[in-house]
PDB file of N, CA and C in Angstrom:
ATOM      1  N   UNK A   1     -32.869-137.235 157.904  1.00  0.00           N
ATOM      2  CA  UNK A   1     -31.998-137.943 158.828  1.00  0.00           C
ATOM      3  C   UNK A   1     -32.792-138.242 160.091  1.00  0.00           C
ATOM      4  N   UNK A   2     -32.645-139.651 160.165  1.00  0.00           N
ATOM      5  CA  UNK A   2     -33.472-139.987 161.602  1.00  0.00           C
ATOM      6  C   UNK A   2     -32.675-139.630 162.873  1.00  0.00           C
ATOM      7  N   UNK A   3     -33.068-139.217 163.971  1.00  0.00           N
ATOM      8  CA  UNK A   3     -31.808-139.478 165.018  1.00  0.00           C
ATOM      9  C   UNK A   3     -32.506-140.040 166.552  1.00  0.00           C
ATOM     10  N   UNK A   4     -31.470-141.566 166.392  1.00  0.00           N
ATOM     11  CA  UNK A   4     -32.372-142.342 167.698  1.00  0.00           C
ATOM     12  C   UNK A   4     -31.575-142.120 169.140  1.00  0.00           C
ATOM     13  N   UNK A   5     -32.406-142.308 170.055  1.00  0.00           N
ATOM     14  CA  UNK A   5     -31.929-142.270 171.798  1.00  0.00           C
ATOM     15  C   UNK A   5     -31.590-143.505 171.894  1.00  0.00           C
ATOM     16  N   UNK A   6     -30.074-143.937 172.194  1.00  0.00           N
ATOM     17  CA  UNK A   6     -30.014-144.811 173.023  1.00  0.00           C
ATOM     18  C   UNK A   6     -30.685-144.858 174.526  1.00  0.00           C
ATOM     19  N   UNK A   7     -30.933-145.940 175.392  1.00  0.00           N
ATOM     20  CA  UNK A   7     -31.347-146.004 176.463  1.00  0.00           C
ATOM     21  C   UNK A   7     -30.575-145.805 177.495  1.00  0.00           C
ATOM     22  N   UNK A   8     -29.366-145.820 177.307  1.00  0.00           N
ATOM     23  CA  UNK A   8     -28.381-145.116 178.318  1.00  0.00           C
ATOM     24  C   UNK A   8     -28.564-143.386 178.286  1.00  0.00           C
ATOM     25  N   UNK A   9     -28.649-143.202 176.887  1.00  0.00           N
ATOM     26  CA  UNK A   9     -28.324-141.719 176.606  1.00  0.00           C
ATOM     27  C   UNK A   9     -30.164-141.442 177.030  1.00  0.00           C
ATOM     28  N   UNK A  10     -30.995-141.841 176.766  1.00  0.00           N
ATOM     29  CA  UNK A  10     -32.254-141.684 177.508  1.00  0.00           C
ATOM     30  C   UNK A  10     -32.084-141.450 178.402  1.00  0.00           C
ATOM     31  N   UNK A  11     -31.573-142.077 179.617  1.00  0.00           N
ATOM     32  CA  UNK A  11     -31.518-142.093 180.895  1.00  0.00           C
ATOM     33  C   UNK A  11     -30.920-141.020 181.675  1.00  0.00           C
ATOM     34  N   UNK A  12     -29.749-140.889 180.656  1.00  0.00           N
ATOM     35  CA  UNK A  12     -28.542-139.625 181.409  1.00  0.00           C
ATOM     36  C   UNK A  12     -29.274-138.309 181.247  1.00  0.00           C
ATOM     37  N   UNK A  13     -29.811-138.013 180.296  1.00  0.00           N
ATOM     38  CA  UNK A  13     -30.318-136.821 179.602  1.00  0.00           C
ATOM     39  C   UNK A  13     -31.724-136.533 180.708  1.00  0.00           C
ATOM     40  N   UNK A  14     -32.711-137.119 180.856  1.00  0.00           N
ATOM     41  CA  UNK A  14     -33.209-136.847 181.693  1.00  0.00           C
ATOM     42  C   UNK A  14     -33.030-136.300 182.991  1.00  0.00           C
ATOM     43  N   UNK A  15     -31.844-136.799 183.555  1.00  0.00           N
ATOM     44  CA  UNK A  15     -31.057-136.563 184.829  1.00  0.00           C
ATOM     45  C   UNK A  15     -30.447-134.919 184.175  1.00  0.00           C
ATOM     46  N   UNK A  16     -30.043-134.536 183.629  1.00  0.00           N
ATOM     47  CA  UNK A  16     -30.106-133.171 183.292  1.00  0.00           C
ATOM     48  C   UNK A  16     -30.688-132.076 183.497  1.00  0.00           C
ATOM     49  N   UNK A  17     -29.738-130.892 183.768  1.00  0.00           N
ATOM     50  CA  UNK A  17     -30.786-129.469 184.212  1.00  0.00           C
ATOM     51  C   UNK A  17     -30.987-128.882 183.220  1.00  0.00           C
ATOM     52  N   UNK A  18     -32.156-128.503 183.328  1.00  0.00           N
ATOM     53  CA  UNK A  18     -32.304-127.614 181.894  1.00  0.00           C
ATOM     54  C   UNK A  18     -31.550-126.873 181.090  1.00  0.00           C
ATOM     55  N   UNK A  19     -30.802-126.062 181.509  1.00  0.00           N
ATOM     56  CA  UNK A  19     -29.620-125.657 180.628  1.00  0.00           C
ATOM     57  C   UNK A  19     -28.688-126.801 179.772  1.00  0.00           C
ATOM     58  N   UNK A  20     -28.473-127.662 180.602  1.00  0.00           N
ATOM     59  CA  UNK A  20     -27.500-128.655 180.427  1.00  0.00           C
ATOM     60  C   UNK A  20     -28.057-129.371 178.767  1.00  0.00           C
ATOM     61  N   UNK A  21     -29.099-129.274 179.738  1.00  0.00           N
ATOM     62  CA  UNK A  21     -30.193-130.021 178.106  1.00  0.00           C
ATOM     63  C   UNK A  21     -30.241-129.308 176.932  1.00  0.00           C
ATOM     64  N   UNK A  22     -30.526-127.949 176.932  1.00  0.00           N
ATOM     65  CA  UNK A  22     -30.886-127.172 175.675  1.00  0.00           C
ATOM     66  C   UNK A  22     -28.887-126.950 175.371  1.00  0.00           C
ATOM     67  N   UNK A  23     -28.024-126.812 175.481  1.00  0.00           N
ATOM     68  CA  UNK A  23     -26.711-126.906 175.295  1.00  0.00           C
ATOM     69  C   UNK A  23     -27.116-128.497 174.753  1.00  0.00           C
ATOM     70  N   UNK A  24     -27.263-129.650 174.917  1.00  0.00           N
ATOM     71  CA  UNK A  24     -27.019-131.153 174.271  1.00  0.00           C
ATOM     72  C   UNK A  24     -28.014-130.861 172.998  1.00  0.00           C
ATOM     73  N   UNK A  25     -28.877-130.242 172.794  1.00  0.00           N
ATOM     74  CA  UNK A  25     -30.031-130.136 171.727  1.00  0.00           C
ATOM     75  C   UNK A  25     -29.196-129.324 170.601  1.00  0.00           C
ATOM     76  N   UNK A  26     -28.389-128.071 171.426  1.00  0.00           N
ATOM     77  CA  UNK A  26     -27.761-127.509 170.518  1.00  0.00           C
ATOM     78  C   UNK A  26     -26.279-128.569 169.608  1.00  0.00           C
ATOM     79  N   UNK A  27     -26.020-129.005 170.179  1.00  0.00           N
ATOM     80  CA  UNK A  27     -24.501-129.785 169.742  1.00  0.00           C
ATOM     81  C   UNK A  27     -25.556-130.975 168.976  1.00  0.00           C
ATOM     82  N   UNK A  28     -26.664-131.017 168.886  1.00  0.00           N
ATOM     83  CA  UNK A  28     -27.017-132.540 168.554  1.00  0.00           C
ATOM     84  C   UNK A  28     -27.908-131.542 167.331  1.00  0.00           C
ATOM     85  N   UNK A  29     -28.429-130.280 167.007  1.00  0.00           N
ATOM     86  CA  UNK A  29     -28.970-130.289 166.095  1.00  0.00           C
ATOM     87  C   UNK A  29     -27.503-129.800 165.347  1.00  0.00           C
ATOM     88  N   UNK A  30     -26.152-128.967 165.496  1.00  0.00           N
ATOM     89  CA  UNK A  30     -25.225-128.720 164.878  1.00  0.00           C
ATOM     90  C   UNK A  30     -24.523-129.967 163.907  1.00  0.00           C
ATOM     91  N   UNK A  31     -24.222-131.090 164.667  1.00  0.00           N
ATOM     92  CA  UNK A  31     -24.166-132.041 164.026  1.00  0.00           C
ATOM     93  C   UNK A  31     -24.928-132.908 163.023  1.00  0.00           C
ATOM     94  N   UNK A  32     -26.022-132.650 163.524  1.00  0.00           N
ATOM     95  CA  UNK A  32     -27.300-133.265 161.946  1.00  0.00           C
ATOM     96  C   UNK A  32     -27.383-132.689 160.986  1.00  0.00           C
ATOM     97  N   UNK A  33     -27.035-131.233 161.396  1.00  0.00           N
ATOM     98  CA  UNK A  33     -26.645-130.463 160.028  1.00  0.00           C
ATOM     99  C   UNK A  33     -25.618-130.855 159.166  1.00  0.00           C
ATOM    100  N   UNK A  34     -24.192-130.743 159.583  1.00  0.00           N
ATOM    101  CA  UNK A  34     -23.333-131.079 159.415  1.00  0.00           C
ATOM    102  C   UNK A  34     -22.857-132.308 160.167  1.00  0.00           C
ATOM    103  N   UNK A  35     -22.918-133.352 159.579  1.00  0.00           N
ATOM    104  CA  UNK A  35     -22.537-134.553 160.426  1.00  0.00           C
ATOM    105  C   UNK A  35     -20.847-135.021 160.424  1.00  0.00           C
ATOM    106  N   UNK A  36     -19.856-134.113 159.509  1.00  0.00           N
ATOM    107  CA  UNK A  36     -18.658-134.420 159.608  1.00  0.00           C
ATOM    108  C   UNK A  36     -18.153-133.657 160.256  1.00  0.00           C
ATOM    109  N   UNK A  37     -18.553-132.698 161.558  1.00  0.00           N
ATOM    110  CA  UNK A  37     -18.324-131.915 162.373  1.00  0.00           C
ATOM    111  C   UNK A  37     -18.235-132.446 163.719  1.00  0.00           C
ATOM    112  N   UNK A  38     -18.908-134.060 163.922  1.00  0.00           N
ATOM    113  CA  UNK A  38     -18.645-134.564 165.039  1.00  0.00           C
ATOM    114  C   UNK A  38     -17.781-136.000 164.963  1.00  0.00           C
ATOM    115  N   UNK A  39     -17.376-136.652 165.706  1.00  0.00           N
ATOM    116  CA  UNK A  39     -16.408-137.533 166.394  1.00  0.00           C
ATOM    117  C   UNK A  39     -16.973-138.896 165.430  1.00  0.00           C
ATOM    118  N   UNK A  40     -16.547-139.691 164.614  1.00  0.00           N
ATOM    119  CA  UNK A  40     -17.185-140.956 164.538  1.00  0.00           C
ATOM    120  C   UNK A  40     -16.579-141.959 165.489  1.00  0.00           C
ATOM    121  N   UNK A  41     -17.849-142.693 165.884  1.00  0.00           N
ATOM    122  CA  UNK A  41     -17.992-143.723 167.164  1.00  0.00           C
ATOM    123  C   UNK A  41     -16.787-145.184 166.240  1.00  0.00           C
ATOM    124  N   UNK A  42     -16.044-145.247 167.205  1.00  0.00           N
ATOM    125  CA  UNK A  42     -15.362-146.579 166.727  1.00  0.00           C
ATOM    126  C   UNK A  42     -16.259-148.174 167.015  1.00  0.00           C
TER     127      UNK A  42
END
């Protein structure tokens, strides 16, 4: 499974404190695992 950065989501994520970040890494590798565990985008 590939998983791409939007350039918004580029942008925001950087602006992030480190904690903030390794918490988004966690919810973003939980979901690649299991991908019917998160929200589908309308």
């Amino acid at each position: 499974m590939e998983i791409f950065q939007s350039l918004k989501f580029r942008q925001a994520y950087k602006k992030l404190f480190k904690n903030q970040k390794s918490a988004v890494n966690e919810e973003i590798k939980k979901i690649s695992q299991n991908p019917s565990v998160g929200e589908e985008k309308k």
